[in-house]
C-alpha atoms as a PDB file:
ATOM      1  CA  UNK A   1     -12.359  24.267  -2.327  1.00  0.00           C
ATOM      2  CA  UNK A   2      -9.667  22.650  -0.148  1.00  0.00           C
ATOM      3  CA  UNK A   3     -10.196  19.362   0.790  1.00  0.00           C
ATOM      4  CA  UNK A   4     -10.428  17.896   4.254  1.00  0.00           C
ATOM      5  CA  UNK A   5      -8.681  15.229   6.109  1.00  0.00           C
ATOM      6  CA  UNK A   6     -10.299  12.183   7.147  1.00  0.00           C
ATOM      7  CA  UNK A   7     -12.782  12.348   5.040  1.00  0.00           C
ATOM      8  CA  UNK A   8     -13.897  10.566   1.590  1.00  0.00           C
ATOM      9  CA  UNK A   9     -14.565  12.290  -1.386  1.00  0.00           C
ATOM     10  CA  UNK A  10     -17.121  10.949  -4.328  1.00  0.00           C
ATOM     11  CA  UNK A  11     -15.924  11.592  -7.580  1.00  0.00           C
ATOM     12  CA  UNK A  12     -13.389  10.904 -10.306  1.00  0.00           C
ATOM     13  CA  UNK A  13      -9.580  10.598  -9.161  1.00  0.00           C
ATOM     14  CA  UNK A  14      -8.417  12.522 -11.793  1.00  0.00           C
ATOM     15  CA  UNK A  15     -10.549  15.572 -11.218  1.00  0.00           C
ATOM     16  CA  UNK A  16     -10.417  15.697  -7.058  1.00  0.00           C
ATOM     17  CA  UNK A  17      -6.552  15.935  -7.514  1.00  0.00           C
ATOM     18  CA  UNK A  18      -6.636  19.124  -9.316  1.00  0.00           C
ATOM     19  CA  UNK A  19      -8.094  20.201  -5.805  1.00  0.00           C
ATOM     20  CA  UNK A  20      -4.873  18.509  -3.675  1.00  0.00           C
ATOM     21  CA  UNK A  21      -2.474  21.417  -3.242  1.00  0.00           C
ATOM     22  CA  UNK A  22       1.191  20.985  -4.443  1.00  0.00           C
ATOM     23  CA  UNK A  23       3.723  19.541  -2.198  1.00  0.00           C
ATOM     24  CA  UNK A  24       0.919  18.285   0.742  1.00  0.00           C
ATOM     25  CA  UNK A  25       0.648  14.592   1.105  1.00  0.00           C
ATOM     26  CA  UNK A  26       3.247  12.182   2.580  1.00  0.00           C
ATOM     27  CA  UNK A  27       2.137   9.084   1.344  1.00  0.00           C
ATOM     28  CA  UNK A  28      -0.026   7.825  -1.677  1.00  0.00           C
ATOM     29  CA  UNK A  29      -1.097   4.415  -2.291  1.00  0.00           C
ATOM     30  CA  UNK A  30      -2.636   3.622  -5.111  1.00  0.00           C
ATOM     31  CA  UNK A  31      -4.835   0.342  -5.537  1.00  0.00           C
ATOM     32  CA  UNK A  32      -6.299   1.779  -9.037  1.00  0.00           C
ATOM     33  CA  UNK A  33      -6.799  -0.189 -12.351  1.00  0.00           C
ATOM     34  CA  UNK A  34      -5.042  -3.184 -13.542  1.00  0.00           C
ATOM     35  CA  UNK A  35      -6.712  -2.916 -17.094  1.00  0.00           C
ATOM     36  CA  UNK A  36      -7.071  -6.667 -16.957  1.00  0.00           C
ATOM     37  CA  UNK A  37     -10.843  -7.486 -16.212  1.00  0.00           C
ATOM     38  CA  UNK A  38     -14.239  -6.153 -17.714  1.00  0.00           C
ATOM     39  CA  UNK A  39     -15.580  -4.794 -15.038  1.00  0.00           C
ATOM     40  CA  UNK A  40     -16.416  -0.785 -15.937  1.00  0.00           C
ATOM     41  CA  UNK A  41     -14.172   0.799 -14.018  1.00  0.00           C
ATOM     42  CA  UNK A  42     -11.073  -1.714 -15.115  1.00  0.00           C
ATOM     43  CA  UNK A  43     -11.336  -1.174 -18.842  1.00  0.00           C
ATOM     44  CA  UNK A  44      -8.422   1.133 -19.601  1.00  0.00           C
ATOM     45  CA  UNK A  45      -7.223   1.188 -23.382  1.00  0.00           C
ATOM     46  CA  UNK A  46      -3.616   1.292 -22.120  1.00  0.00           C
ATOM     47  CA  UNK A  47      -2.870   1.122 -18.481  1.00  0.00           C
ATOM     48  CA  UNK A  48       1.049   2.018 -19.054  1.00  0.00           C
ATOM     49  CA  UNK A  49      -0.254   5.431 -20.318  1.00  0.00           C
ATOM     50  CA  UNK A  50      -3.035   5.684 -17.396  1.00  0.00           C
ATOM     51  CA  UNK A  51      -0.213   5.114 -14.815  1.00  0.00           C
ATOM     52  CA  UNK A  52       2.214   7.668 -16.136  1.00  0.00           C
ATOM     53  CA  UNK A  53      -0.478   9.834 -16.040  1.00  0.00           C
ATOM     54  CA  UNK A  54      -1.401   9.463 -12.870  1.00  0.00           C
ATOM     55  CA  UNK A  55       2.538   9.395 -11.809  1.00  0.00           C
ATOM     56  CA  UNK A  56       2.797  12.620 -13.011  1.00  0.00           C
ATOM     57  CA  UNK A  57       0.175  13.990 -11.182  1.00  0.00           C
ATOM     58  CA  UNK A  58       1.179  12.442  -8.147  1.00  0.00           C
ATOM     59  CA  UNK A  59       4.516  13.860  -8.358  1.00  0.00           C
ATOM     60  CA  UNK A  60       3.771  17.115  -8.010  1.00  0.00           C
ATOM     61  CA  UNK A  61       1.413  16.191  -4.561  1.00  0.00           C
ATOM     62  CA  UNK A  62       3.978  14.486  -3.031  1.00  0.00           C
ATOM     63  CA  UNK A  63       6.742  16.290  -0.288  1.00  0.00           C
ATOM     64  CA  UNK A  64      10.346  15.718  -0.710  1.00  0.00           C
ATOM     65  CA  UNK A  65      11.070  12.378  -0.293  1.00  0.00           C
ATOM     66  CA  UNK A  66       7.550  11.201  -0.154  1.00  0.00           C
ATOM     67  CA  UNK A  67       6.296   8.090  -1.418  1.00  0.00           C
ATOM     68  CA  UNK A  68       4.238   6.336  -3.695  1.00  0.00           C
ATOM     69  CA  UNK A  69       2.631   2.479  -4.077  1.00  0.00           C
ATOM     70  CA  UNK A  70       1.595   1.439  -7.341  1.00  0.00           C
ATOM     71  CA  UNK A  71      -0.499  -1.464  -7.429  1.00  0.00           C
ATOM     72  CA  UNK A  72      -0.348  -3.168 -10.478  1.00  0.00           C
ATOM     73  CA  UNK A  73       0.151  -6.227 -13.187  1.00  0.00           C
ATOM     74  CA  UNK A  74       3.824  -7.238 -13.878  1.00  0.00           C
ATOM     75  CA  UNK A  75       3.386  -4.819 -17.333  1.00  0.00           C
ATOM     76  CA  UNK A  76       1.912  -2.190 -15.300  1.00  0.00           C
ATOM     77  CA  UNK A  77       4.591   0.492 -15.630  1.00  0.00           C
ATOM     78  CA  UNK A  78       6.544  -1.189 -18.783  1.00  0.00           C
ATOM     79  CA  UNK A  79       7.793   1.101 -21.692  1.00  0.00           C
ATOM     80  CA  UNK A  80       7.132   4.520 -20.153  1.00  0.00           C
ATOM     81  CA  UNK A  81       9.023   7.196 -18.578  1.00  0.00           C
ATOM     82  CA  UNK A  82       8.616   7.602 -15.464  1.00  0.00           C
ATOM     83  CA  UNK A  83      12.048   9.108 -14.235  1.00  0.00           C
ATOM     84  CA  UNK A  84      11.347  12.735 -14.992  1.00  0.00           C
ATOM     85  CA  UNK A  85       8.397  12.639 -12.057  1.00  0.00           C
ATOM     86  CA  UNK A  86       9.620   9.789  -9.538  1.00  0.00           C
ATOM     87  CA  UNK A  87      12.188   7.625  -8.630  1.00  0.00           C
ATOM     88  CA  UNK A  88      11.332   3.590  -8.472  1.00  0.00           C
ATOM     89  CA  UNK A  89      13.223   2.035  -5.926  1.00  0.00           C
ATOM     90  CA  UNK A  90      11.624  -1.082  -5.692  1.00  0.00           C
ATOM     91  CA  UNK A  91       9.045  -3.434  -7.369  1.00  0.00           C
ATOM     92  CA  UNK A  92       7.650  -5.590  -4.951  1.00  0.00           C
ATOM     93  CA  UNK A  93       6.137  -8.699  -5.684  1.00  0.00           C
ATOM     94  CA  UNK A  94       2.797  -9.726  -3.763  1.00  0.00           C
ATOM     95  CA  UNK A  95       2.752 -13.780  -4.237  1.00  0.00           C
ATOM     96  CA  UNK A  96      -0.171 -15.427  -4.148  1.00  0.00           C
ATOM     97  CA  UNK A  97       0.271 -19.277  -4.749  1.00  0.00           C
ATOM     98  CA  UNK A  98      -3.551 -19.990  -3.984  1.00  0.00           C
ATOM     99  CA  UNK A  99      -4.774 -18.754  -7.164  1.00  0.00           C
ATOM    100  CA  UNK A 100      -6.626 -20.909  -9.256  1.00  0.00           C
ATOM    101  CA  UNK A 101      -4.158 -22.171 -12.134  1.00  0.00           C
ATOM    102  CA  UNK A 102      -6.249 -22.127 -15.017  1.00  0.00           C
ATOM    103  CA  UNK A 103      -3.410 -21.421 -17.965  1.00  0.00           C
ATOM    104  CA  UNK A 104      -3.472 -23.793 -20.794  1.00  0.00           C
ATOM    105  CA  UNK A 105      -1.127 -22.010 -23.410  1.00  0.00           C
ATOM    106  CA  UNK A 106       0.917 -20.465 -20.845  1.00  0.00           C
ATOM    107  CA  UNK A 107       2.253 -19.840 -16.829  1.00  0.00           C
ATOM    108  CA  UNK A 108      -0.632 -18.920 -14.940  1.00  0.00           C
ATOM    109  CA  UNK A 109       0.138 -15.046 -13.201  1.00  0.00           C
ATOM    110  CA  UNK A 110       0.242 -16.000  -9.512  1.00  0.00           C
ATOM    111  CA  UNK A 111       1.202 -12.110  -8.002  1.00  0.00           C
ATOM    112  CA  UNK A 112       0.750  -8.659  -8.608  1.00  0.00           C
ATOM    113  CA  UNK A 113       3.029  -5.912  -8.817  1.00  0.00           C
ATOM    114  CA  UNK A 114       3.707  -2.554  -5.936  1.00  0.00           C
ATOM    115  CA  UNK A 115       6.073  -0.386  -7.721  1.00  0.00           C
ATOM    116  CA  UNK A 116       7.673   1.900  -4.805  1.00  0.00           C
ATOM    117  CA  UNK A 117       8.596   5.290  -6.028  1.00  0.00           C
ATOM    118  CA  UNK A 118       9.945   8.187  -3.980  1.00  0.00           C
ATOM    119  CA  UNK A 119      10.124  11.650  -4.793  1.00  0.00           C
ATOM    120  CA  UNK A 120      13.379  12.674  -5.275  1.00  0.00           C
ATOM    121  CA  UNK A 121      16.622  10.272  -4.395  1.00  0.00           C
ATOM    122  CA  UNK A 122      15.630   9.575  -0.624  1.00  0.00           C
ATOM    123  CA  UNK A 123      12.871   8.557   1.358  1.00  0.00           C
ATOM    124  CA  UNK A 124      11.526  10.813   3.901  1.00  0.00           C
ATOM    125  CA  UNK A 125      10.614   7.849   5.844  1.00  0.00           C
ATOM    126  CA  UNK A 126      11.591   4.449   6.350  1.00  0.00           C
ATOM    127  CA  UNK A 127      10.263   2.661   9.097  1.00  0.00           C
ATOM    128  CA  UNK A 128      12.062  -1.043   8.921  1.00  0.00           C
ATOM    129  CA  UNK A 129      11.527  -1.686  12.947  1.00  0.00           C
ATOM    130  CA  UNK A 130       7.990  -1.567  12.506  1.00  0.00           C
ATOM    131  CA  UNK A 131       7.463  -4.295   9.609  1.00  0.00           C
ATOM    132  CA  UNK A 132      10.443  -6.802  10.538  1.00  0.00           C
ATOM    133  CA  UNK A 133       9.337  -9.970   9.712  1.00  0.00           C
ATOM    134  CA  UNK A 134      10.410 -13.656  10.948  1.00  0.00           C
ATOM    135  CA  UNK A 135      13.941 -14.833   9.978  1.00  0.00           C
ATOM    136  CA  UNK A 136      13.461 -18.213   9.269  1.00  0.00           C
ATOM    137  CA  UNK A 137      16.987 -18.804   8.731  1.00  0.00           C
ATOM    138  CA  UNK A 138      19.261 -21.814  10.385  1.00  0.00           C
ATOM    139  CA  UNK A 139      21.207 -20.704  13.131  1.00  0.00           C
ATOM    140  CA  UNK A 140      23.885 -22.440  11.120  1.00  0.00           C
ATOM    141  CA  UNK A 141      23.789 -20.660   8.059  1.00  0.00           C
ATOM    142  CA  UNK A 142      23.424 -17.324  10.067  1.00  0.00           C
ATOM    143  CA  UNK A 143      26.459 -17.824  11.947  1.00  0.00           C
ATOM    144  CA  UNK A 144      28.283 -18.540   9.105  1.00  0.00           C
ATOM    145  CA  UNK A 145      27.089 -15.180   6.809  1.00  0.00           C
ATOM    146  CA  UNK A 146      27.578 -13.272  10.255  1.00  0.00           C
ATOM    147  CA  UNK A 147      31.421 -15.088  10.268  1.00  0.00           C
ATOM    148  CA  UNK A 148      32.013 -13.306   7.084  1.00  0.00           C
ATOM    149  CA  UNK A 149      34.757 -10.169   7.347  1.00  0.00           C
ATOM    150  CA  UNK A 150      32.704  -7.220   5.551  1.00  0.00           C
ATOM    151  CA  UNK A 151      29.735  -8.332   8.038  1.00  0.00           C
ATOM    152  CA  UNK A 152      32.156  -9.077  10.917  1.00  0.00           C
ATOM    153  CA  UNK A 153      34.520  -5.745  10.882  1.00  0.00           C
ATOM    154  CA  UNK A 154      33.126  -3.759   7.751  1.00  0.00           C
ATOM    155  CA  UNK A 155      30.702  -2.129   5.722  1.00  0.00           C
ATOM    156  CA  UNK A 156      28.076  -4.932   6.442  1.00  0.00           C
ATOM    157  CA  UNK A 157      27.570  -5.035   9.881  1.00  0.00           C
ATOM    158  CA  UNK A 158      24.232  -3.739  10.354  1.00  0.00           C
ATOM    159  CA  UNK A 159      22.961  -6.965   8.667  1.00  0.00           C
ATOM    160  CA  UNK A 160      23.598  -9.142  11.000  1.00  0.00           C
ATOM    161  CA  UNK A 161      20.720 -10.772  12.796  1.00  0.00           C
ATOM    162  CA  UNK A 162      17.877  -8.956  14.414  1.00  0.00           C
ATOM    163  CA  UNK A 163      15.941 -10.680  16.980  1.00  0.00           C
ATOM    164  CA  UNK A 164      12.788  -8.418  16.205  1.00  0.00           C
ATOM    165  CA  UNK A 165      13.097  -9.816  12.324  1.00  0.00           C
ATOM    166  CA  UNK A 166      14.397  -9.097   9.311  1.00  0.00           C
ATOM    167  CA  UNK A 167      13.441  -6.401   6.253  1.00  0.00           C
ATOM    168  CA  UNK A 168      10.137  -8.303   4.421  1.00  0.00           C
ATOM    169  CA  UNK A 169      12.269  -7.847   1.551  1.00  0.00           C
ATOM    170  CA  UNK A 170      10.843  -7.245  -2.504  1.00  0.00           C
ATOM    171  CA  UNK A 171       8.763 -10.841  -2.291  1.00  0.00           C
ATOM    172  CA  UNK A 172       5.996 -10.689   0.146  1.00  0.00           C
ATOM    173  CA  UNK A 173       4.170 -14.622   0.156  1.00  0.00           C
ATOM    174  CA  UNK A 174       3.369 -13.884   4.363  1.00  0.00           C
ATOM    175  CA  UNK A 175       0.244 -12.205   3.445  1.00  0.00           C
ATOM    176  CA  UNK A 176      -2.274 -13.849   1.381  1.00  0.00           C
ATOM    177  CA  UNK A 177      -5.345 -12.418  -0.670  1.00  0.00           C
ATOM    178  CA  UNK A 178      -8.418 -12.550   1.039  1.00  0.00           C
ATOM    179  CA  UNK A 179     -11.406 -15.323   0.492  1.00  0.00           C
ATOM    180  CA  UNK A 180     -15.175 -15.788   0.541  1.00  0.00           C
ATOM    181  CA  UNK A 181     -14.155 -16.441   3.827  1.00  0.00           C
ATOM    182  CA  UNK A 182     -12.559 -13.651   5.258  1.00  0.00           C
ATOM    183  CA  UNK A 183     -13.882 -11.725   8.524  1.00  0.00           C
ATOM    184  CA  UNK A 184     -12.867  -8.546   7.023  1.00  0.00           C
ATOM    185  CA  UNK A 185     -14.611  -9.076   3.862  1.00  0.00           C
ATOM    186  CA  UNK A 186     -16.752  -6.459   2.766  1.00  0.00           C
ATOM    187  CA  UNK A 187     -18.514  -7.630  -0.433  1.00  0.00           C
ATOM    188  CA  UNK A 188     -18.291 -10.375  -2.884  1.00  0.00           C
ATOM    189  CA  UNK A 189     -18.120  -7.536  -5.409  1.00  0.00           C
ATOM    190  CA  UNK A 190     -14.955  -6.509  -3.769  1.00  0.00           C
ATOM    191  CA  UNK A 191     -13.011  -9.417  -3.867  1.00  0.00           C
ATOM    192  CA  UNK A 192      -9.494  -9.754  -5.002  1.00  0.00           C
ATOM    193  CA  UNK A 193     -10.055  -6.545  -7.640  1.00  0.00           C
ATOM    194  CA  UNK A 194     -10.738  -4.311  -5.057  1.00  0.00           C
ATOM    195  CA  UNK A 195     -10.066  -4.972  -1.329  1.00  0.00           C
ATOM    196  CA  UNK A 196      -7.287  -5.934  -0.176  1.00  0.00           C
ATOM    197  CA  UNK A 197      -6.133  -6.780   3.093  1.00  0.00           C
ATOM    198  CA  UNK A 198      -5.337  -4.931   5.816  1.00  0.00           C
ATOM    199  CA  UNK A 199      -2.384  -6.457   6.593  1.00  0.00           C
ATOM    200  CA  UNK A 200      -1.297  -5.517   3.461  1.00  0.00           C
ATOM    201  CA  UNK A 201      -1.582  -1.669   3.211  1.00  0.00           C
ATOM    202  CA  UNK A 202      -1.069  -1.249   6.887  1.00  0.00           C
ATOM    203  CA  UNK A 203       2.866  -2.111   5.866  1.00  0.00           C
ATOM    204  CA  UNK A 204       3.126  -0.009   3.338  1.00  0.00           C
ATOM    205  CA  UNK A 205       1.287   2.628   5.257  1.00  0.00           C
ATOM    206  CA  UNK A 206       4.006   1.975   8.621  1.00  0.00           C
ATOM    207  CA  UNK A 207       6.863   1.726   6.438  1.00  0.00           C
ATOM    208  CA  UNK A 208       6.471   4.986   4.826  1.00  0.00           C
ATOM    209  CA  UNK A 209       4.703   7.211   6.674  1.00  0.00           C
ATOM    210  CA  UNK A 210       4.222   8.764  10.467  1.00  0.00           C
ATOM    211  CA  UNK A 211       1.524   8.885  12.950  1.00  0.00           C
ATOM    212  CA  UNK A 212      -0.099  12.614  11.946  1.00  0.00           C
ATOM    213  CA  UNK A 213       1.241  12.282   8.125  1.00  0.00           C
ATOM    214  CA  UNK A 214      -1.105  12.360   5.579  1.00  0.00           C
ATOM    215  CA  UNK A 215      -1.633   9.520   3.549  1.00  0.00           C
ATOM    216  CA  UNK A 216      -3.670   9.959  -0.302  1.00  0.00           C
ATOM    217  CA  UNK A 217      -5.924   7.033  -1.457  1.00  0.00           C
ATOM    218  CA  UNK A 218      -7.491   8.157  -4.841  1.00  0.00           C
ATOM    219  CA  UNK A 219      -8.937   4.930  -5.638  1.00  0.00           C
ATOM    220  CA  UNK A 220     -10.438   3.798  -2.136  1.00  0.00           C
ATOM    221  CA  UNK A 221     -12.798   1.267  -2.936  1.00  0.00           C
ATOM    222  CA  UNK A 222     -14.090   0.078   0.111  1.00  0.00           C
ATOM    223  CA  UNK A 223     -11.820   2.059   2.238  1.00  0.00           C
ATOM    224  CA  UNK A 224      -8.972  -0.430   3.695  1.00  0.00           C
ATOM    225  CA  UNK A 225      -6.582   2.545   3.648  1.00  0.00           C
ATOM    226  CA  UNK A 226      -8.567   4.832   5.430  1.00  0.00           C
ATOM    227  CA  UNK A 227      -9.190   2.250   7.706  1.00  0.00           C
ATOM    228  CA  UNK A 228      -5.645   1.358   8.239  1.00  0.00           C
ATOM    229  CA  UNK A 229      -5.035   4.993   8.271  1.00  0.00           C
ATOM    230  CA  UNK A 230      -7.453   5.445  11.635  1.00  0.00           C
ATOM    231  CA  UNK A 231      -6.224   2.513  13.756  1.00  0.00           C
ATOM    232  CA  UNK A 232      -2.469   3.605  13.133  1.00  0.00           C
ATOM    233  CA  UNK A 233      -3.323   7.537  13.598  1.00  0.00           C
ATOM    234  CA  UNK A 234      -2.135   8.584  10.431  1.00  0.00           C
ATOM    235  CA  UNK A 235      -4.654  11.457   8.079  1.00  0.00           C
ATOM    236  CA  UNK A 236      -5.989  10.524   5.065  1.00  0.00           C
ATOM    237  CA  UNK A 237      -7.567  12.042   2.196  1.00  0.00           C
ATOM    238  CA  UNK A 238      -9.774   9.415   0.218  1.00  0.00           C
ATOM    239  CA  UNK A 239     -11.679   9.136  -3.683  1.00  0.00           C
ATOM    240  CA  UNK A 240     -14.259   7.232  -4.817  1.00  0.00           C
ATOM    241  CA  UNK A 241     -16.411   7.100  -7.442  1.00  0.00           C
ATOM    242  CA  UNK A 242     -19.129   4.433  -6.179  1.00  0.00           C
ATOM    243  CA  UNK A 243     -21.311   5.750  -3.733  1.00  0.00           C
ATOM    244  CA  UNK A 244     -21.952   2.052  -2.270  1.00  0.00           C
ATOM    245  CA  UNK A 245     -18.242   1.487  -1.290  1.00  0.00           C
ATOM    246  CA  UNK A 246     -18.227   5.027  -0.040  1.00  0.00           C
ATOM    247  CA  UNK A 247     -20.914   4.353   2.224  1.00  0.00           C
ATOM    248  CA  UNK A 248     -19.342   0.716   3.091  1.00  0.00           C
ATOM    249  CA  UNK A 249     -15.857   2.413   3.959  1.00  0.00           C
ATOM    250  CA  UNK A 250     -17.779   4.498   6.360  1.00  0.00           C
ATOM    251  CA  UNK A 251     -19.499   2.231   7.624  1.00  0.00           C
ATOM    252  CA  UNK A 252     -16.156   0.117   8.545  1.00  0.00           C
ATOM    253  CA  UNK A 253     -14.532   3.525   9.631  1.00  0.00           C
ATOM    254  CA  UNK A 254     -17.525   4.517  12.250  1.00  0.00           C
ATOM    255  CA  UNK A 255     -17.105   0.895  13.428  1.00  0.00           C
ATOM    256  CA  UNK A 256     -13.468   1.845  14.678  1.00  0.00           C
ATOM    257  CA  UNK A 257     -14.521   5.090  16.276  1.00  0.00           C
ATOM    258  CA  UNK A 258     -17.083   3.126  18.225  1.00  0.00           C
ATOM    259  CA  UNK A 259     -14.339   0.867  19.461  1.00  0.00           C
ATOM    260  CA  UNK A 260     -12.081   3.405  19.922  1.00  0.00           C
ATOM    261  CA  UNK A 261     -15.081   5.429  22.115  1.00  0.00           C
ATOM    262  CA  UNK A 262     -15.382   2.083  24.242  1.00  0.00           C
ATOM    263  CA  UNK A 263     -11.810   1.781  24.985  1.00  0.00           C
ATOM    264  CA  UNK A 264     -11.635   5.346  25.945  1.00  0.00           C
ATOM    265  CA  UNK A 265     -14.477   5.210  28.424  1.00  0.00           C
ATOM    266  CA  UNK A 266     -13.061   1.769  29.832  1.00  0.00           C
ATOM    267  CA  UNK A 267      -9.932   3.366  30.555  1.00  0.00           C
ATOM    268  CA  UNK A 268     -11.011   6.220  31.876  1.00  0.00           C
ATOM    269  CA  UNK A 269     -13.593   4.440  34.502  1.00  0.00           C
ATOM    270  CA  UNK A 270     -10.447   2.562  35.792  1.00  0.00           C
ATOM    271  CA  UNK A 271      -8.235   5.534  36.085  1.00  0.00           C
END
């Protein structure tokens, strides 16, 4: 049975991708295991060997140039090979100073891991204009980099300064895990092992994709991504295997449609 857009599926991740045809989806972004916690659905025997499996599977999914986020722990991807299916460009680092420090035999882990991969040796999309962040650099020091000949004359020039902001780079601190006391909070059950926020995976999901692509969440939790997906009119096709963060995704989702209804018929009744 082929699957549908916009819609979320119940079931294991594993088994609804057998039914995603080869070659179909744009984007994937994968907020999966970590294999750190004991919750049910975290306890993975090795999560290097879950990932590569799920890489692989990915892989063939993707279009040319498509591309994949890999949420993760800094080990997540360590000692397998992933080359043969994808090619990593980046590993970004998600800081998060605010967590509790609680090592006593060692450095507490204070970020998690988004290994970009594309398929194949370019991206299909790239879309740097529409997640610039602030500089935050001294005019000063600016001037002087911008002073230098390769940036000046040569083979640098396109990094000089941008008044809309600069690339967020492969360390993102500017967006911080969400708290007890977030708005957008769903569920104490949710928190920091499953939701993230939306500020988040709407980068990912503007950096890589285009309005109309279609964007793969096979571990949507309480549906963030599709969520994202909706306000920023890209498709998605979603997985879940808990029935109560199915029904609290759609709940969140129905919420934008509403809006979206009421800012239609305003518009129209001024037109």
């Amino acid at each position: 049975m082929t699957l549908s857009r916009n819609t979320i599926y119940e079931g294991d991740a594993f088994e609804l991708l057998s039914r995603v045809p080869e070659n179909s989806v744009d984007l994937i972004i994968c907020d999966g295991p970590y294999g750190v916690t004991q919750n049910e659905w975290d306890r993975i025997p090795n999560i290097q060997e879950f990932n590569l499996n799920l890489i692989r599977e990915f892989s063939t999914r993707l279009t040319e140039g498509g591309a994949l986020y890999l949420f993760g722990k800094p080990d997540c991807i360590d000692f397998i090979d992933y080359r043969p299916f994808l090619n990593l460009r980046s590993k970004i680092v998600w800081y998060q100073p605010s967590r509790l420090a609680q090592g006593r035999l060692g450095y507490t882990n204070n970020y998690d891991i988004i290994c970009y991969f594309i398929k194949g040796e370019r991206p299909r999309v790239f879309n740097l204009d529409d997640i610039r962040v602030p500089q935050l650099v001294e005019l000063e020091h600016r001037l002087r980099c911008e002073r230098v000949p390769s940036v000046t004359n040569g083979t640098y020039g396109k990094t000089k300064f941008n008044e809309n902001g600069k690339n967020p780079g492969d360390v993102w601190g500017d967006i911080k895990q969400l708290t007890y006391r977030s708005k957008e909070l769903v569920s104490r059950d949710a928190l920091n092992t499953i939701q993230k926020p939306e500020r988040l995976i709407e980068r990912l999901v503007l950096a890589s994709s285009d309005p109309g692509d279609l964007v793969l969440d096979p571990f949507s939790g309480v549906g963030t991504c599709p969520v994202v997906c909706r306000m920023n009119s890209r498709d998605y096709i979603a997985f879940e295997i808990n029935r109560d963060f199915i029904d609290a995704a759609e709940q969140r989702l129905n919420s934008i449609s509403d809006i979206q209804m009421t800012l239609n018929l305003y518009d129209t009744s001024n037109t």
